[in-house]
Protein backbone atom coordinates (compact mmCIF):
# COMPACT_ATOMS: atom_id res chain seq x y z
CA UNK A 1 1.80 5.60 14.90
CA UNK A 2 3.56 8.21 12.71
CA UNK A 3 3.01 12.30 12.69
CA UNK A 4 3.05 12.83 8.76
CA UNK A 5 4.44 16.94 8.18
CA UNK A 6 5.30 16.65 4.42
CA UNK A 7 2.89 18.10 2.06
CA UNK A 8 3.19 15.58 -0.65
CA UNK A 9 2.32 12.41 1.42
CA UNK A 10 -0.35 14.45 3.26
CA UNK A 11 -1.60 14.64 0.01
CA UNK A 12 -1.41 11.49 -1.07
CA UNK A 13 -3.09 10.67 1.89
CA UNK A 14 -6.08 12.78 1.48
CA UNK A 15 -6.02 11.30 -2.01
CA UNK A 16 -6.01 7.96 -1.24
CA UNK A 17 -8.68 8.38 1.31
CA UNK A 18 -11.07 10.57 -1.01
CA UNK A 19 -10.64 7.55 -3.82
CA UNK A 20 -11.81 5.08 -1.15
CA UNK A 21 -15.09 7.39 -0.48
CA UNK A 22 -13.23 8.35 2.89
CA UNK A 23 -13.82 11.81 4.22
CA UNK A 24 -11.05 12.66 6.14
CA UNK A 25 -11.76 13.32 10.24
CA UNK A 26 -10.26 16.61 11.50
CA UNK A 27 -10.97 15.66 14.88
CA UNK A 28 -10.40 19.02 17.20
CA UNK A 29 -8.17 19.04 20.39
CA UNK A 30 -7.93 21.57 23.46
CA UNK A 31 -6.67 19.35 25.95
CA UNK A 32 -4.02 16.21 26.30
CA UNK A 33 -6.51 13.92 27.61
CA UNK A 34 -8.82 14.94 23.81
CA UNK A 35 -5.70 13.90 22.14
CA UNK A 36 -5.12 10.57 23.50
CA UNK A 37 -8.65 10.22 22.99
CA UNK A 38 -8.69 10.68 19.45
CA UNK A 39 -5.74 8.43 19.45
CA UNK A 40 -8.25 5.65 21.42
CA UNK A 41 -10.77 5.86 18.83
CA UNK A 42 -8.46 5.23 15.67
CA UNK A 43 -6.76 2.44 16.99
CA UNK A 44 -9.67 1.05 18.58
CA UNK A 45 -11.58 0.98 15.10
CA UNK A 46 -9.24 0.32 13.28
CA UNK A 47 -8.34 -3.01 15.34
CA UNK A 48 -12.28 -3.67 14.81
CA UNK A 49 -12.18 -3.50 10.83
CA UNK A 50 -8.69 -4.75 10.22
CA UNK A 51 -7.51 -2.13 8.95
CA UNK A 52 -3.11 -1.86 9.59
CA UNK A 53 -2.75 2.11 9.64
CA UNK A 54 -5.37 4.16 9.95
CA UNK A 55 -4.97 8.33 8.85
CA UNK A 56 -7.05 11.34 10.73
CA UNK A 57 -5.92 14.67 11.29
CA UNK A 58 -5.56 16.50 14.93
CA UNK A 59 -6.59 19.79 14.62
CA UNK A 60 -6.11 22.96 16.77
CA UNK A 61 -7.07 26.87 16.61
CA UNK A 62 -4.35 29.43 17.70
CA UNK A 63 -6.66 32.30 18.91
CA UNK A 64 -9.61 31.88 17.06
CA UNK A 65 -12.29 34.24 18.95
CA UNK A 66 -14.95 31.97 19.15
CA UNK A 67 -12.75 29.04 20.52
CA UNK A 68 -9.20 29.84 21.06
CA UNK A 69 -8.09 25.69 21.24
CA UNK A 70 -4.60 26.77 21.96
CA UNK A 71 -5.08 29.33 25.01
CA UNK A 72 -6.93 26.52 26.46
CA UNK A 73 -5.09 23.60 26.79
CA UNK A 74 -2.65 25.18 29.64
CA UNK A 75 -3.55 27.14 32.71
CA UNK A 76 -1.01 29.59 32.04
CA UNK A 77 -3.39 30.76 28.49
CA UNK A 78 -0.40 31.43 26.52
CA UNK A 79 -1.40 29.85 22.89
CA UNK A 80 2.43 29.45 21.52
CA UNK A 81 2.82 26.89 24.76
CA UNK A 82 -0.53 25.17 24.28
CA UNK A 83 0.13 24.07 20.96
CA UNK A 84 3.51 23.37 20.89
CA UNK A 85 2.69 21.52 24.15
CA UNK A 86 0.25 19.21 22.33
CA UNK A 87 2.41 18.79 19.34
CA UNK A 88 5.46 17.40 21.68
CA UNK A 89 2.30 15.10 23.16
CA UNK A 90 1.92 14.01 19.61
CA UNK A 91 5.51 12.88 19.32
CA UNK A 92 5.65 11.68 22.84
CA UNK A 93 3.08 9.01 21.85
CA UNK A 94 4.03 8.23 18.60
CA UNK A 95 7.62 7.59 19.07
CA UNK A 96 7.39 5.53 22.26
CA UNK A 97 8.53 1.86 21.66
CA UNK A 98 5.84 -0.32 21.89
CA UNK A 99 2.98 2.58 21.40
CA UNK A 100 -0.63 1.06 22.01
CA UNK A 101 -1.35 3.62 18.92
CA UNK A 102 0.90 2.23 16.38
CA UNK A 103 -1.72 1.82 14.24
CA UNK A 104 -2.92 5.54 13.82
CA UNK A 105 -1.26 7.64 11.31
CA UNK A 106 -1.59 12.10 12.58
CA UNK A 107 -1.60 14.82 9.97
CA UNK A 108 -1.66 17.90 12.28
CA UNK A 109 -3.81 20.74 11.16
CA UNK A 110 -3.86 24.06 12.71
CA UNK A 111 -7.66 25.20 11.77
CA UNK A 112 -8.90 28.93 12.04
CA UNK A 113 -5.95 30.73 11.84
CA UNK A 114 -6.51 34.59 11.47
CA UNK A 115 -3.51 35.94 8.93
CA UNK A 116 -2.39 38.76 12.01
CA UNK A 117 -3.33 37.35 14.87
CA UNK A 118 -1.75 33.86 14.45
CA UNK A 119 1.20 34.74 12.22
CA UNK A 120 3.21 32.67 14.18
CA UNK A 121 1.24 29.05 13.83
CA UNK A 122 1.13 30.20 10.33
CA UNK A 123 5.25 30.53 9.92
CA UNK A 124 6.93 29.41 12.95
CA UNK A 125 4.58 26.53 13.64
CA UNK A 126 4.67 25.19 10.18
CA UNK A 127 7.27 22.42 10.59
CA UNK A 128 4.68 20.70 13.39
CA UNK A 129 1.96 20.62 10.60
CA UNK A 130 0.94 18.69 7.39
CA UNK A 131 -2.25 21.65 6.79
CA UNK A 132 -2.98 24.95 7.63
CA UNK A 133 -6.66 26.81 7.27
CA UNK A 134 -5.87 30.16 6.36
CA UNK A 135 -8.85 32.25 7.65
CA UNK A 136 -9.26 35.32 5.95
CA UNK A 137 -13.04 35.33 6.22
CA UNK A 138 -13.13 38.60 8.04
CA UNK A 139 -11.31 40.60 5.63
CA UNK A 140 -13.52 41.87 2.11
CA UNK A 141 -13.46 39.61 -0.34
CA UNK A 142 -10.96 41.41 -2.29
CA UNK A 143 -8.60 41.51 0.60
CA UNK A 144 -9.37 37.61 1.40
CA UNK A 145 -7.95 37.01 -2.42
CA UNK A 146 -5.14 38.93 -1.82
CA UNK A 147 -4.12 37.46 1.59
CA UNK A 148 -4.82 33.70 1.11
CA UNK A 149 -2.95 33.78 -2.26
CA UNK A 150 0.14 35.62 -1.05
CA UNK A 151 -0.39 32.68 1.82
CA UNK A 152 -0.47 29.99 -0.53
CA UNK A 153 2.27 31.44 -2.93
CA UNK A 154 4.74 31.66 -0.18
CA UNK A 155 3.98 28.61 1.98
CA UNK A 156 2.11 26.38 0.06
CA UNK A 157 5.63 24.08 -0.84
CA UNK A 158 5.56 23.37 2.89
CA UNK A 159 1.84 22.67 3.73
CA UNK A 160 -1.31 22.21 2.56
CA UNK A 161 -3.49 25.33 2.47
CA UNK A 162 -7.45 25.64 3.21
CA UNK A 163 -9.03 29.14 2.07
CA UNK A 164 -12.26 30.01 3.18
CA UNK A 165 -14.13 32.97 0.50
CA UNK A 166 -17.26 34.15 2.80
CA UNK A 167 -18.04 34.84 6.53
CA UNK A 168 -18.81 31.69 8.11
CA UNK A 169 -21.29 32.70 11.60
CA UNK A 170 -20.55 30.82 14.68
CA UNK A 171 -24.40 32.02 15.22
CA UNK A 172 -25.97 30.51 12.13
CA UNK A 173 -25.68 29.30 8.36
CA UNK A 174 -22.89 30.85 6.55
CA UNK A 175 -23.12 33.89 4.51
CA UNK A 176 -23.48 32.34 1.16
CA UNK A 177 -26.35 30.03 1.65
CA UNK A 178 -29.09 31.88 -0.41
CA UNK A 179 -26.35 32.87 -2.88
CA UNK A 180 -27.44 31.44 -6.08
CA UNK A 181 -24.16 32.32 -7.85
CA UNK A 182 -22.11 30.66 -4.90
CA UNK A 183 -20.28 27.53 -6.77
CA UNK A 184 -19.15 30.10 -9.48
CA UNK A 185 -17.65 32.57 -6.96
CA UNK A 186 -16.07 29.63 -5.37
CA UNK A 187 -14.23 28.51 -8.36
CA UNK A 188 -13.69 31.70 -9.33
CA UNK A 189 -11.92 31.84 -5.72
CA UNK A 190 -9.73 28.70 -5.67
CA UNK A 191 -8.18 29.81 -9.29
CA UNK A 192 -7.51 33.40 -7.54
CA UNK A 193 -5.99 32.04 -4.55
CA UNK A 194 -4.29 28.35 -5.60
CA UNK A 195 -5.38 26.62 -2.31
CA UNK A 196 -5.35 23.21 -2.00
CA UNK A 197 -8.91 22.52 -0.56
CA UNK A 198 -12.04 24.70 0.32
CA UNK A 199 -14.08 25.49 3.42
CA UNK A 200 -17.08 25.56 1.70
CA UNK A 201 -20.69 26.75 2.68
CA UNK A 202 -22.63 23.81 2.80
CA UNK A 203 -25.26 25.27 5.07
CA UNK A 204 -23.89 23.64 8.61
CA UNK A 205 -23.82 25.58 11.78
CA UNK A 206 -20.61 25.84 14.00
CA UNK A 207 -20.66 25.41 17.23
CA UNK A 208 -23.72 23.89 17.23
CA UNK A 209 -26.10 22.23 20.27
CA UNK A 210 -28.59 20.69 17.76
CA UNK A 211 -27.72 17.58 16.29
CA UNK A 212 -29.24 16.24 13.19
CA UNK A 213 -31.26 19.97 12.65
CA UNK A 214 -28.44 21.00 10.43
CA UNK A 215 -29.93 21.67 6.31
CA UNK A 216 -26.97 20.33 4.25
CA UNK A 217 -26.58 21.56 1.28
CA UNK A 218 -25.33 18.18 -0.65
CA UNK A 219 -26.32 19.06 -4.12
CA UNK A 220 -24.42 22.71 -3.73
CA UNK A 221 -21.20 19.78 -2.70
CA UNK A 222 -22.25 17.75 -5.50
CA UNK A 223 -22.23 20.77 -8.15
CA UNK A 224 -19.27 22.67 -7.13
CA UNK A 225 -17.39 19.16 -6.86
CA UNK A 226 -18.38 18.52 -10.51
CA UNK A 227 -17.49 22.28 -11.78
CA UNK A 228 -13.67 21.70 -10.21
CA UNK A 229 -13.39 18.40 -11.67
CA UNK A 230 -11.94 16.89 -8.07
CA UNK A 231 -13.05 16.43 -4.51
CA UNK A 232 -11.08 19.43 -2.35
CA UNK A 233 -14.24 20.58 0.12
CA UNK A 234 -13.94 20.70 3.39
CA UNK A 235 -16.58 20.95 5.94
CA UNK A 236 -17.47 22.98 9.29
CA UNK A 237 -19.77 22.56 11.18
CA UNK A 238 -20.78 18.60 11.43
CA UNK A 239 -21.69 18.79 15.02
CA UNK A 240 -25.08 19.45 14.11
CA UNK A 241 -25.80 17.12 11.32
CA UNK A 242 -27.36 13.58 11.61
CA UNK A 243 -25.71 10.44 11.32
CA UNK A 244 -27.39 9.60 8.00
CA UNK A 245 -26.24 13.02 6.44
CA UNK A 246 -22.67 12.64 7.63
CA UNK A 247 -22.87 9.40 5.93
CA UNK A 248 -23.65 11.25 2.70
CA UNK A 249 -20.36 13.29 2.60
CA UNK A 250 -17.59 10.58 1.13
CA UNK A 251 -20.19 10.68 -2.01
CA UNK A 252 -20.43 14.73 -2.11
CA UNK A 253 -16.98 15.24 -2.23
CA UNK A 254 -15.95 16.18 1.20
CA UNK A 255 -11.90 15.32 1.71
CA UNK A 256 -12.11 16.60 4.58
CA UNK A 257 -14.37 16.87 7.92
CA UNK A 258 -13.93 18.82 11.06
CA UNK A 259 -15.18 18.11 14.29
CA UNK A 260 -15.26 19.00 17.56
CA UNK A 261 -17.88 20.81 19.68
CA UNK A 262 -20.35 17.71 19.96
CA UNK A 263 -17.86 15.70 21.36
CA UNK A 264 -16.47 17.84 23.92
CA UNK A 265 -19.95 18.53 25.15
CA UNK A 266 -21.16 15.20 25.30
CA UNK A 267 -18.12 13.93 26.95
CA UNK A 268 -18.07 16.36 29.65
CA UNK A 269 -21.65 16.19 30.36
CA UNK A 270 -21.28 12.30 30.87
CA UNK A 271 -18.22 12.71 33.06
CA UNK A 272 -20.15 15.54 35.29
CA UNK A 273 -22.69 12.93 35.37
CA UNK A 274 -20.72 9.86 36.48
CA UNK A 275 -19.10 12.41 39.02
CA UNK A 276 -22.29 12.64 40.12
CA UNK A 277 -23.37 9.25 41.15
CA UNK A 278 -20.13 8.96 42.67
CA UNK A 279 -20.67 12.30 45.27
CA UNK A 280 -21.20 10.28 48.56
CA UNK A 281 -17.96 8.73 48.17
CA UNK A 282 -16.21 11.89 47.27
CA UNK A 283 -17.72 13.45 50.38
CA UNK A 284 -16.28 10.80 52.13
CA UNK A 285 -13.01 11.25 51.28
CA UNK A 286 -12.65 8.37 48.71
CA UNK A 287 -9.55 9.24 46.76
CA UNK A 288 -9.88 7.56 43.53
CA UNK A 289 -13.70 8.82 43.88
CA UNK A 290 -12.06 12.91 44.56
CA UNK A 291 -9.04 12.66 42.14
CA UNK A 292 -9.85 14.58 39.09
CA UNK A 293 -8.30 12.04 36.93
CA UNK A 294 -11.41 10.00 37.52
CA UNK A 295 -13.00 12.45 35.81
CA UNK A 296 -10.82 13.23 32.97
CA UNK A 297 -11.03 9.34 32.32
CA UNK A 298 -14.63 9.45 31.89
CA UNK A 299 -14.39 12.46 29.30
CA UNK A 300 -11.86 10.67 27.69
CA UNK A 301 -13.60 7.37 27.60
CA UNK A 302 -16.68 8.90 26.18
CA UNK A 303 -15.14 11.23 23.47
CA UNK A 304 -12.97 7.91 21.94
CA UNK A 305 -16.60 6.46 21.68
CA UNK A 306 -18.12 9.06 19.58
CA UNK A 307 -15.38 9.64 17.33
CA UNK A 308 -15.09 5.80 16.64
CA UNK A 309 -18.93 6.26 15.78
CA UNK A 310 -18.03 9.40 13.72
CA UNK A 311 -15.26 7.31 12.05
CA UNK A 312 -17.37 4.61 10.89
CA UNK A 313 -20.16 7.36 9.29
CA UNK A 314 -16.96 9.22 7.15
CA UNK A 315 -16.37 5.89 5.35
CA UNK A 316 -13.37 4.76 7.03
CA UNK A 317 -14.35 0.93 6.77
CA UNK A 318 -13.81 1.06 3.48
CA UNK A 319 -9.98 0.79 4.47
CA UNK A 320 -10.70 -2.65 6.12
């Protein structure tokens, strides 16, 4: 396995991917054991489909408000720690001779990052990452320009920069769903700002609980792809789509798709349930039964198993 930093084979990555009607996985990360799992399911489907190196992108938040990745993958909260902790976990498993994940190539994304509050990801972190999404959605539009350009003027020889133009609600669609004049204010907003991809408004839900209740907005992909002239969207929110829409996205052009809340749900709730049917032998004393690595196991186990799913519905056979 190899962590890819540089912005010009990150983006000939992402290229090569988007011309092989692969969307990209982002696949989020709080936690060492999410990070080997991630690391599972590549290799793992990749071995399946023949494929010899297979690219995905581990992503993290600094301290995004809604879900603060960083703060939470130590006890001690600090986010500075937390993701330079799982960076160095990156490394550790990538440059270990004979790595059983030799097969997975890494571009590390830092996603969410607020232009104040995580000025250091932004600068300091930069030489850990191949992308950054600058997330000036809380700022008026005017100010979002302003910001994400001077951003992408300043950093964007080092890294590859995602803008974001309108609110996007952690409690519902995005802003700009009714918005008939939305794909002209977004092209109007990648010439302003010179980013190298967009977090666009496809009407997914962050955060979501409901899967396959999302309404995707393909044709508004379809259009806005067309108006550009090139494939640069990225999209939130895919937790609560269905398997046949996610299939959908290589053809809407979607580079890039991020993912995370489903599968840290789902694989806690099957390790609290396995922990569970195992009770009478932890209140017996059973150490394997009581260790919490048992437990941590089973998370892992069952996030590797959706994100090899989620990996085969972005298009990634097409590698094989």
């Amino acid at each position: 396995m190899s962590i890819i930093t540089d912005r010009d084979r990150a983006l000939e990555i992402i290229q090569d991917l988007n011309n092989k009607k692969v969307s990209m996985a982002i696949l989020g990360t709080a936690s060492h054991w999410n990070v080997e799992a991630i690391l599972i399911a590549a290799s793992r489907f990749a071995s399946k489909n023949r494929i010899g190196e297979i690219p995905l992108a581990v992503g993290i938040t600094f301290n995004y408000p809604y879900m603060p990745q960083a703060k939470r993958v130590t006890y001690a909260g600090d986010p500075r720690y937390g993701f330079i902790s799982i960076m160095e976990h990156l490394k550790v498993l990538c440059s270990g001779k004979g790595s059983p994940y030799s097969n997975v190539v890494v571009l590390p994304h830092l996603d969410h990052a607020d232009p104040v509050k995580d000025r250091w990801a932004l600068t300091e972190g930069l030489p850990y990452l191949a992308s950054v999404m600058f997330d000036a959605q809380k700022y008026p539009p005017g100010e979002n320009i302003s910001l994400t350009s001077e951003y992408a003027a300043q950093y964007g020889d080092q890294v590859l920069v995602e803008g974001i133009m309108e609110e996007l609600s952690v409690e519902g669609h995005a802003t700009g769903k009714g918005d008939d004049r939305y794909v002209e204010k977004a092209v109007d907003y990648i010439s302003r700002t010179g980013v190298d991809f967009l977090v666009a408004d496809l009407g997914t839900e962050q955060q979501s609980s409901s899967i396959g209740k999302g309404h995707y907005l393909g044709g508004r992909a379809r259009e806005l792809t067309a108006e550009l002239g090139k494939a640069m969207l990225v999209l939130h929110g895919t937790s609560c789509l269905s398997a046949e829409q996610m299939a959908q996205l290589p053809n809407d052009g979607i580079v890039r798709v991020n993912m995370w809340t489903r599968i840290a749900r789902e694989s806690g709730q099957y390790a609290a349930q396995k922990l569970v049917e195992r009770m009478e032998r932890i209140k017996e004393g059973d150490f394997d039964s009581c260790d919490s690595r048992k437990y941590l196991f089973d998370s892992t186990e069952k996030a590797a198993d959706i994100m090899e799913e989620t990996l085969g519905l972005l298009g990634y056979r097409n590698l094989g």
